[in-house]
N, C-alpha and C. Protein backbone atom coordinates (compact mmCIF):
# COMPACT_ATOMS: atom_id res chain seq x y z
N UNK A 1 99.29 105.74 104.00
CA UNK A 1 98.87 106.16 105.31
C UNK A 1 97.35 106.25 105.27
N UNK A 2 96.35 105.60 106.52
CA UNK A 2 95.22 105.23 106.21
C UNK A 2 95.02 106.43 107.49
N UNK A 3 93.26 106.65 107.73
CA UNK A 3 93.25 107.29 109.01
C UNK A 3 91.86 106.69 109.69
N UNK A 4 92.01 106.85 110.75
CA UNK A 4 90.19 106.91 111.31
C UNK A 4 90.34 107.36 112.42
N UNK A 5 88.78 107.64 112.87
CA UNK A 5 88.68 108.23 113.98
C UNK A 5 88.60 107.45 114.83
N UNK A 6 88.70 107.70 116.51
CA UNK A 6 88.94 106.43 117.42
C UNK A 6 87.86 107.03 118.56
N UNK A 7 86.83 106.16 119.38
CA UNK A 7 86.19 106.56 120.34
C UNK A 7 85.66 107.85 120.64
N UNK A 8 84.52 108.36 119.42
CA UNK A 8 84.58 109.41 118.94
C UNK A 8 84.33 110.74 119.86
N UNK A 9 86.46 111.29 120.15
CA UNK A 9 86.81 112.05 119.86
C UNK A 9 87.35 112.61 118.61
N UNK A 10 87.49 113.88 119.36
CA UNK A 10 88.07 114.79 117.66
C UNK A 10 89.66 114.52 117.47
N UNK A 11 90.53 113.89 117.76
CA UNK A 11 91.95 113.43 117.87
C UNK A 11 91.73 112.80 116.44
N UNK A 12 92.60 113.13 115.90
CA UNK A 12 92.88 112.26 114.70
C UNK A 12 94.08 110.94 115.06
N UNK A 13 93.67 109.97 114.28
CA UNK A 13 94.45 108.56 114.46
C UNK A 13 94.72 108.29 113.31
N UNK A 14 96.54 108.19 112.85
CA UNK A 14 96.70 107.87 111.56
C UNK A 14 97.53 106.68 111.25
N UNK A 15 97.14 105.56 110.41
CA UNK A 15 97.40 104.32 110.52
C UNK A 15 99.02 104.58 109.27
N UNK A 16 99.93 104.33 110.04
CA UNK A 16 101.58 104.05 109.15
C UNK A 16 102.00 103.06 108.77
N UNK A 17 102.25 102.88 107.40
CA UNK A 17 102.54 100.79 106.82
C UNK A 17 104.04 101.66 106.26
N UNK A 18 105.07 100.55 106.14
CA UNK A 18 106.40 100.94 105.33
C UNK A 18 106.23 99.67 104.49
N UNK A 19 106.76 100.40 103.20
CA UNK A 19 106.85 99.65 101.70
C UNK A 19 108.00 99.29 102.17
N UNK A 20 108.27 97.58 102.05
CA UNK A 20 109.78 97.00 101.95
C UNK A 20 110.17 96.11 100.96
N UNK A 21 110.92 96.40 99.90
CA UNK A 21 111.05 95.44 98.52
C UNK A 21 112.44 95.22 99.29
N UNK A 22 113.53 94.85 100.19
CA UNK A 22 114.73 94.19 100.09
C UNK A 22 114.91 94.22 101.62
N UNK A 23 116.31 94.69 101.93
CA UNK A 23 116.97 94.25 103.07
C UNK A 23 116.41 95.30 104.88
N UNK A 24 115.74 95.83 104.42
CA UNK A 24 115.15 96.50 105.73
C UNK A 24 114.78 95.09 106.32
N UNK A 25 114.02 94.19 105.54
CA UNK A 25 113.29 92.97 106.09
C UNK A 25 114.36 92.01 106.66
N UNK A 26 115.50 91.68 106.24
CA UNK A 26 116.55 90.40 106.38
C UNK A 26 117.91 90.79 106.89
N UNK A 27 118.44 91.92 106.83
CA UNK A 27 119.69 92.73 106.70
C UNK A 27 119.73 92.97 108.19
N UNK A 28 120.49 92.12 108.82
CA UNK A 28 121.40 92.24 110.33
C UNK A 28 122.43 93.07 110.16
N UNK A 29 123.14 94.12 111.00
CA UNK A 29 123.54 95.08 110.50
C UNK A 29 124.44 94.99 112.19
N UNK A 30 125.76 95.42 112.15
CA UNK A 30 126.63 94.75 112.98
C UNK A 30 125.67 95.66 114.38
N UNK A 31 125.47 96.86 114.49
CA UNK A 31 124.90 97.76 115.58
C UNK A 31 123.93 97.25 116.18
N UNK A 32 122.64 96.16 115.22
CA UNK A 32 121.80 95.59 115.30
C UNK A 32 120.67 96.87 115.33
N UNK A 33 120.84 97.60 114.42
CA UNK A 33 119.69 98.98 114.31
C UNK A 33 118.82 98.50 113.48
N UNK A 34 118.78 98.01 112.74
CA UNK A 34 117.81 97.16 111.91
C UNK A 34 116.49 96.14 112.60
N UNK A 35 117.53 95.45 113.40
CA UNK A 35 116.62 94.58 113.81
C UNK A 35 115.87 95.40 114.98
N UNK A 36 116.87 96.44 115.96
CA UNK A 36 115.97 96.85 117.04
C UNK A 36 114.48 97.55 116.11
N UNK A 37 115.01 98.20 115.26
CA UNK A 37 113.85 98.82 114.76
C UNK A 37 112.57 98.33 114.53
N UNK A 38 113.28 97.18 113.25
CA UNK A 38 111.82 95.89 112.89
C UNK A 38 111.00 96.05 113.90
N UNK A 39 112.07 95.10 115.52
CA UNK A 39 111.33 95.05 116.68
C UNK A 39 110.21 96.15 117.33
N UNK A 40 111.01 97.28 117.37
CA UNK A 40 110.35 98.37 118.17
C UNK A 40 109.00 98.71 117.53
N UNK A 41 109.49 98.86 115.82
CA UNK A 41 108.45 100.03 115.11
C UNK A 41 107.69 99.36 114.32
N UNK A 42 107.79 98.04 113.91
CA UNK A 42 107.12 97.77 113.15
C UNK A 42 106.06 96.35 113.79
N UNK A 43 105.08 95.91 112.78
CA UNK A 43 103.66 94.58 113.43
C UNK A 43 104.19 94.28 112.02
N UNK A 44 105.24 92.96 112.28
CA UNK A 44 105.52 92.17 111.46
C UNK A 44 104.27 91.22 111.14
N UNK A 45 104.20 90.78 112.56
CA UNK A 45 102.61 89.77 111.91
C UNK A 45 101.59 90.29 111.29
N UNK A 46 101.32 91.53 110.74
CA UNK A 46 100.11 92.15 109.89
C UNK A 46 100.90 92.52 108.73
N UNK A 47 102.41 92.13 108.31
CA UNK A 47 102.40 92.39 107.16
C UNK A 47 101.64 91.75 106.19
N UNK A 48 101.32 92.10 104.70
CA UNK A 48 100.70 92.45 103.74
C UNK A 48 102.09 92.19 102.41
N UNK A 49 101.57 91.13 101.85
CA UNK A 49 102.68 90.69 100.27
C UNK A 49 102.07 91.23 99.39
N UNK A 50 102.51 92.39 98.67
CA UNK A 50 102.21 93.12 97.49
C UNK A 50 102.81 93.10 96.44
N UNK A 51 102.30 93.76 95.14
CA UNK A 51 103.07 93.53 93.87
C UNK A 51 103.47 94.74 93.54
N UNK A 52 104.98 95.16 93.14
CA UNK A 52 105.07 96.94 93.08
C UNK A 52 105.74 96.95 91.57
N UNK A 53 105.56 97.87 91.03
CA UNK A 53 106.71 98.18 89.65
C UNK A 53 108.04 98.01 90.74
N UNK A 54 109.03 97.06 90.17
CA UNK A 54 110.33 96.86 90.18
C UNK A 54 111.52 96.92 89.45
N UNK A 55 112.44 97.58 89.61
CA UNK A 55 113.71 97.26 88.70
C UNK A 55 114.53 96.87 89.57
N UNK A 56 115.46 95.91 89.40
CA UNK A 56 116.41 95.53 90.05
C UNK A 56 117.71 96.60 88.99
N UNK A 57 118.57 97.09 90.04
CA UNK A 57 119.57 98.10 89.39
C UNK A 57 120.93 97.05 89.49
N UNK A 58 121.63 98.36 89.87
CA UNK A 58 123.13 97.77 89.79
C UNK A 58 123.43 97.10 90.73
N UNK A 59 124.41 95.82 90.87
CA UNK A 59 124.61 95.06 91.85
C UNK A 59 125.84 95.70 92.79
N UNK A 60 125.35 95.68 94.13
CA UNK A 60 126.12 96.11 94.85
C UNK A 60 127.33 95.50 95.60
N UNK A 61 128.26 95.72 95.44
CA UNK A 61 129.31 95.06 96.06
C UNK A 61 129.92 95.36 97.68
N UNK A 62 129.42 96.17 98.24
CA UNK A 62 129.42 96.44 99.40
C UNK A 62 128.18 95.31 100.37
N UNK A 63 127.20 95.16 99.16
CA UNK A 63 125.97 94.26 100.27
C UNK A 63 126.44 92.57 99.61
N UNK A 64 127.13 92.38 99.57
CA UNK A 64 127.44 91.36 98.84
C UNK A 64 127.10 90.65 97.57
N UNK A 65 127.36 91.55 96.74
CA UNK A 65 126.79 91.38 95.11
C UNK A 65 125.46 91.50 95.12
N UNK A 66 124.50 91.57 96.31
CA UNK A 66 123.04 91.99 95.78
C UNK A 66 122.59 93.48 94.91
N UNK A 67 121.51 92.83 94.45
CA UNK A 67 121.09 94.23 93.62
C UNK A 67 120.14 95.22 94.25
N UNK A 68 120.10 96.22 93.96
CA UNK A 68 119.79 97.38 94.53
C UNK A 68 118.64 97.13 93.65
N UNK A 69 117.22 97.46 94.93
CA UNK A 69 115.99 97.66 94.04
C UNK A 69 115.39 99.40 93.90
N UNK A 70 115.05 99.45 92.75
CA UNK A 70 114.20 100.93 92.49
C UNK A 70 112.94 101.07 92.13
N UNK A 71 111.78 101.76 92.91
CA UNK A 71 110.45 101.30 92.09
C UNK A 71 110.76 102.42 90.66
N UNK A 72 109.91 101.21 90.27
CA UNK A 72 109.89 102.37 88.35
C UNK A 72 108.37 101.64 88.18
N UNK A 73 107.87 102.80 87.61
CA UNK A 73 106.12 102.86 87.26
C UNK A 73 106.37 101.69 85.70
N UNK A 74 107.77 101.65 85.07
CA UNK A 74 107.57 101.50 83.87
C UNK A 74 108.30 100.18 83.60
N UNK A 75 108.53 99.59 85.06
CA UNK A 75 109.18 98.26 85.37
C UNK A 75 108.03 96.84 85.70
N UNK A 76 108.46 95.42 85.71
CA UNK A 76 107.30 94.62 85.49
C UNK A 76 107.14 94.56 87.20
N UNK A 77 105.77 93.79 87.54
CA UNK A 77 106.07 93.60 88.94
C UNK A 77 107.14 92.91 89.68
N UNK A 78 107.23 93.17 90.89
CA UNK A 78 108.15 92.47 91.67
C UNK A 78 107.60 92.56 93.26
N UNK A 79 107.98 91.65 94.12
CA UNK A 79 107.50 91.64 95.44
C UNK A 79 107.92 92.17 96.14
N UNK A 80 107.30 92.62 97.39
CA UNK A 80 107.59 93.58 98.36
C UNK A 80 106.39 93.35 99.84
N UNK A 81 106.36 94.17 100.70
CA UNK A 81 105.59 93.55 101.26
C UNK A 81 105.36 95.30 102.11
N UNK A 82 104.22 95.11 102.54
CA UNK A 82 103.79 96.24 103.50
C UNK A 82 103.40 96.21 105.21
N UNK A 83 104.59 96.54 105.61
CA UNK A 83 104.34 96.53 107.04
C UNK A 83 104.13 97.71 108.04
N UNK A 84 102.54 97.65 108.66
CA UNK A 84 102.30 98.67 109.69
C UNK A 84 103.37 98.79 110.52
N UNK A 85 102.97 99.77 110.64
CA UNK A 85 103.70 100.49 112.45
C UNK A 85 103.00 99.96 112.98
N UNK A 86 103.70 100.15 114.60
CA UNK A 86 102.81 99.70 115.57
C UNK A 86 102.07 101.01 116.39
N UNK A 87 103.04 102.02 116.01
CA UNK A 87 102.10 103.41 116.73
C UNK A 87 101.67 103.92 115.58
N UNK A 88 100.56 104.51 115.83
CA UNK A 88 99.59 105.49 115.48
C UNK A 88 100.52 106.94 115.16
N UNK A 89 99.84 107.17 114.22
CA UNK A 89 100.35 109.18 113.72
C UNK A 89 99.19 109.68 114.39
N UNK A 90 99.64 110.95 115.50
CA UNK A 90 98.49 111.80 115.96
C UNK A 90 99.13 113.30 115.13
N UNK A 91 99.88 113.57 114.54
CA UNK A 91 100.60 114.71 114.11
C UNK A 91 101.29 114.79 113.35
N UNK A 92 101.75 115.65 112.61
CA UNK A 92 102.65 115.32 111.56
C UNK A 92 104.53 115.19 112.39
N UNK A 93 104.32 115.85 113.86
CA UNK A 93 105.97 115.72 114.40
C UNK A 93 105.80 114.02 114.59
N UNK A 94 104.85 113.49 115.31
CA UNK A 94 104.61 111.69 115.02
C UNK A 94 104.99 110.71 113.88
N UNK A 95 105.06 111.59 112.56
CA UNK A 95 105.05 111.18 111.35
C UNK A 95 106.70 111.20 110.86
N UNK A 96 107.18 112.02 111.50
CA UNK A 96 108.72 112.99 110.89
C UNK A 96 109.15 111.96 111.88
N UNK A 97 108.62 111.67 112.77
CA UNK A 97 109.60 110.60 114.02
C UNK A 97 110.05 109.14 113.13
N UNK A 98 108.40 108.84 112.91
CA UNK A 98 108.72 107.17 112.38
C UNK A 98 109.71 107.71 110.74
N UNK A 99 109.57 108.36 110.24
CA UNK A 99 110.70 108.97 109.24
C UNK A 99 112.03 108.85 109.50
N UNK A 100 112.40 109.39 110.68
CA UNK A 100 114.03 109.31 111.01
C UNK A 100 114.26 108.04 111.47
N UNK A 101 113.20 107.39 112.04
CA UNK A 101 113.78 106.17 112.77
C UNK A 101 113.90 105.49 111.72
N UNK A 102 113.23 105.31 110.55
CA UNK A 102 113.12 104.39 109.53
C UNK A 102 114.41 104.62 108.59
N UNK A 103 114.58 105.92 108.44
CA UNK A 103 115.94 106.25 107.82
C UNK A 103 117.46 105.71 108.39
N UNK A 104 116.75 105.90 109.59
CA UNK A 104 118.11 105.33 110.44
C UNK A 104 118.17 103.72 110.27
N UNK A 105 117.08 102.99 110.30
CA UNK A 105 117.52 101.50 109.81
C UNK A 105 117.90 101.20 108.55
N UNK A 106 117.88 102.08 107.39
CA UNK A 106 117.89 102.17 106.26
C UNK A 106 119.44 102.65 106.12
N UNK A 107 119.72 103.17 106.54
CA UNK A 107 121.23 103.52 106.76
C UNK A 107 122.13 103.23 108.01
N UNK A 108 121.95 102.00 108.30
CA UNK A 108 122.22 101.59 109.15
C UNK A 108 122.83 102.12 110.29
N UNK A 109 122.50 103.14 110.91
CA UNK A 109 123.09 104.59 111.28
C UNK A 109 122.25 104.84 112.55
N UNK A 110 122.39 105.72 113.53
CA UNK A 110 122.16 106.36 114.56
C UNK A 110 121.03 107.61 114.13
N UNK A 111 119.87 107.50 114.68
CA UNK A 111 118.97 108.23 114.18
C UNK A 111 119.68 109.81 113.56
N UNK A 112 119.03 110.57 112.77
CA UNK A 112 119.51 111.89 112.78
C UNK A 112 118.31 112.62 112.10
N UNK A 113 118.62 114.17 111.90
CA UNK A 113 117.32 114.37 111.27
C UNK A 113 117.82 114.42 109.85
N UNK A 114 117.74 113.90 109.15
CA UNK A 114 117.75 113.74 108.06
C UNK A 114 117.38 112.29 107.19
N UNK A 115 116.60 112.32 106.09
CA UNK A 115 116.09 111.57 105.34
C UNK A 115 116.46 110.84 103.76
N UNK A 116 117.41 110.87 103.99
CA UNK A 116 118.41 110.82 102.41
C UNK A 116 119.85 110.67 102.36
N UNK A 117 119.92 110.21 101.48
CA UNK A 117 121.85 110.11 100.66
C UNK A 117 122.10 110.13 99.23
N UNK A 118 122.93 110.34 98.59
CA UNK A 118 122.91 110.28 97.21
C UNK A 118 122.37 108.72 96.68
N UNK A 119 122.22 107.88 97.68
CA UNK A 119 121.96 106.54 96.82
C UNK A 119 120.57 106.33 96.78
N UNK A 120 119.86 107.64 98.05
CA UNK A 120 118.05 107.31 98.10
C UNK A 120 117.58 107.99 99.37
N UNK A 121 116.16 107.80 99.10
CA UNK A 121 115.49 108.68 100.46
C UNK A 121 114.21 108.15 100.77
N UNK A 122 114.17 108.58 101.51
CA UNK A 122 112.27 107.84 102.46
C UNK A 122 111.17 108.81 101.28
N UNK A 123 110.09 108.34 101.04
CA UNK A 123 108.67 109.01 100.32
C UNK A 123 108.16 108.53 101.02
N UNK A 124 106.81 109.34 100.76
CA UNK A 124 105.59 109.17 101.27
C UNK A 124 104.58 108.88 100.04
N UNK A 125 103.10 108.18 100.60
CA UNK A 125 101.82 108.33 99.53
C UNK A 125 100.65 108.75 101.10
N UNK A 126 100.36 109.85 100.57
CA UNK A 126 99.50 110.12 101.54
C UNK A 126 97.99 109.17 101.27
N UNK A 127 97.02 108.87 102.04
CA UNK A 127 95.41 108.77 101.99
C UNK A 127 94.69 109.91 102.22
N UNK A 128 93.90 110.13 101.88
CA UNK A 128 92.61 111.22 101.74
C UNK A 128 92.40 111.70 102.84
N UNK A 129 92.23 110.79 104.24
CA UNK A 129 91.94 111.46 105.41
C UNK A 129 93.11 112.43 105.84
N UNK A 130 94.88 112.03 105.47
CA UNK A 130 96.03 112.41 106.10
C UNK A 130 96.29 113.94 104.86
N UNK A 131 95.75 114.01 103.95
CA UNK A 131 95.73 114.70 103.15
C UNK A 131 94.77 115.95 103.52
N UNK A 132 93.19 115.33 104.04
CA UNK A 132 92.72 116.68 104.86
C UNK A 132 93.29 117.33 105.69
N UNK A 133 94.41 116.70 106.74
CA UNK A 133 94.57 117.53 107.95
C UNK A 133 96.12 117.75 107.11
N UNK A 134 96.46 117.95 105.97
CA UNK A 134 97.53 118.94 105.43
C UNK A 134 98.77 118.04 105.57
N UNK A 135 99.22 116.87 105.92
CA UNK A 135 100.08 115.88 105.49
C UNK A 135 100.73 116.52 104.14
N UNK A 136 100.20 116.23 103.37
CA UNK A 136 100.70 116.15 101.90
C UNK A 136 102.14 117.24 101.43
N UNK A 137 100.96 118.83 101.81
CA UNK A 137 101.84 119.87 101.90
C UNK A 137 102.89 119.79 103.11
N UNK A 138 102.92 119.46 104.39
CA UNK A 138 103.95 119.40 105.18
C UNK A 138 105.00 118.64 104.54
N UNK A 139 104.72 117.86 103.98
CA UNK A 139 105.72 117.12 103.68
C UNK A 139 106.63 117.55 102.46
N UNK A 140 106.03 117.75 101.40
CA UNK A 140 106.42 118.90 100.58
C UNK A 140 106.97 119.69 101.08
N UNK A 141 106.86 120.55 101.89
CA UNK A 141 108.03 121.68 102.41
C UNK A 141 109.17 121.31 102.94
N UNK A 142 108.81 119.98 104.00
CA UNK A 142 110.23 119.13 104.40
C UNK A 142 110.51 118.48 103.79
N UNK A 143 110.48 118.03 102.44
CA UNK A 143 111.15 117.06 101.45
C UNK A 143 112.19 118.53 100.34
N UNK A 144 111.20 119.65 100.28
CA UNK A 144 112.04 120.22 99.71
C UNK A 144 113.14 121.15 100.26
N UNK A 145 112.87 121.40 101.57
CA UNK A 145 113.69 122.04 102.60
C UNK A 145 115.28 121.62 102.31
N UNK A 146 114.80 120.11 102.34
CA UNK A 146 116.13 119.36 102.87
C UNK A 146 116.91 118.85 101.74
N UNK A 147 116.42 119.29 100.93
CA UNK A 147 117.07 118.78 99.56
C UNK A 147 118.53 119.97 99.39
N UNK A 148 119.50 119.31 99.12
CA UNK A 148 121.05 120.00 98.84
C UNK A 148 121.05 120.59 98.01
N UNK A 149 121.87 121.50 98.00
CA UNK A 149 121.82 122.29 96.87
C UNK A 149 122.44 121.66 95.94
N UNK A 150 122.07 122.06 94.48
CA UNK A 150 122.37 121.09 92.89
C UNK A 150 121.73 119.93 92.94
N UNK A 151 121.09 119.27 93.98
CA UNK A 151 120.87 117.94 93.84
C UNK A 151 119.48 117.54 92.90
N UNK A 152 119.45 116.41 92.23
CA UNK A 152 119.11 115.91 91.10
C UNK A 152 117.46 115.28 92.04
N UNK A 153 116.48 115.85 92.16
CA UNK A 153 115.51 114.51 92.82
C UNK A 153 113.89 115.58 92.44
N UNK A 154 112.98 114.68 91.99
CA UNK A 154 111.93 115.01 91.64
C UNK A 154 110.54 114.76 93.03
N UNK A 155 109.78 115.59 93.12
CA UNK A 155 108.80 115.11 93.84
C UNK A 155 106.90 114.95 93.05
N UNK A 156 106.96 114.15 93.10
CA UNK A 156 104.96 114.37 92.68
C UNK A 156 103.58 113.84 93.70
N UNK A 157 103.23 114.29 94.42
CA UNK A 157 102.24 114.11 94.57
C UNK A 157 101.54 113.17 93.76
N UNK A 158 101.10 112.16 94.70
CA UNK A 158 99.55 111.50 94.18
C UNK A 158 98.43 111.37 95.38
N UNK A 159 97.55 111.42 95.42
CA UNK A 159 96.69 111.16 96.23
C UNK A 159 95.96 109.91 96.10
């Protein structure tokens, strides 16, 4: 998440890209929530081809024998690509929005508030500007809020 200021007022303007290593990008999904989404939320034409630590995991038999990708810091690269939003973050409730909607294409599902399943969940990497106006910690409280009880999931901060 990048930020700048716009037509200088004091409004903060915060620029949103989603990391996509697999099927958010290709995956038609019978509801067609996927694709409305791509459509709605995302500037396909400014995506960005990046190189991320990759593991390809276990192959899934529900997506048709494809493999499930996981970033691992300690895996070789693999491709992925980074695509803006098309709206702007003025707030962090702006931020929690493109969150559910993104979850919801990710689970091919009807928006809800929630961000997770036992198989995975939405993160964040904040930037420096989204980090001054307290991003970082909001999110921290709603990542740990919502976490189930017993459940197994680590968070770290990087800036």
């Amino acid at each position: 998440m990048t930020a700048d200021r716009t037509n200088n007022t004091n409004s903060l303007s915060l620029s949103c890209s989603i990391l996509i290593v697999g099927s958010l990008l290709w995956n038609k999904d019978k509801a067609g929530i996927r694709a409305k989404w791509r459509d709605d939320r995302l500037d396909l034409a400014a995506a960005t081809r990046i190189h991320v630590p990759l593991r390809y995991g276990r192959r899934s038999q529900g997506w048709g024998n494809t493999f499930t990708m996981v970033l691992d810091a300690m895996a070789p690269s693999g491709k992925a690509l980074l695509v803006p939003c098309k709206a702007s973050v003025h707030s962090y409730a702006d931020l929690l929005e493109e969150i559910r909607l993104l979850w919801s294409a990710e689970d091919s599902a009807p928006p809800i508030d929630r961000f997770y399943k036992s198989w995975g969940c939405v993160a964040a990497l904040f930037g420096s500007k989204a980090a001054a106006v307290g991003f970082p910690e909001q999110w921290r409280a709603t990542f740990q809020a919502a976490r189930p009880p017993n459940y197994a999931w680590s968070m770290r901060m990087a800036y």
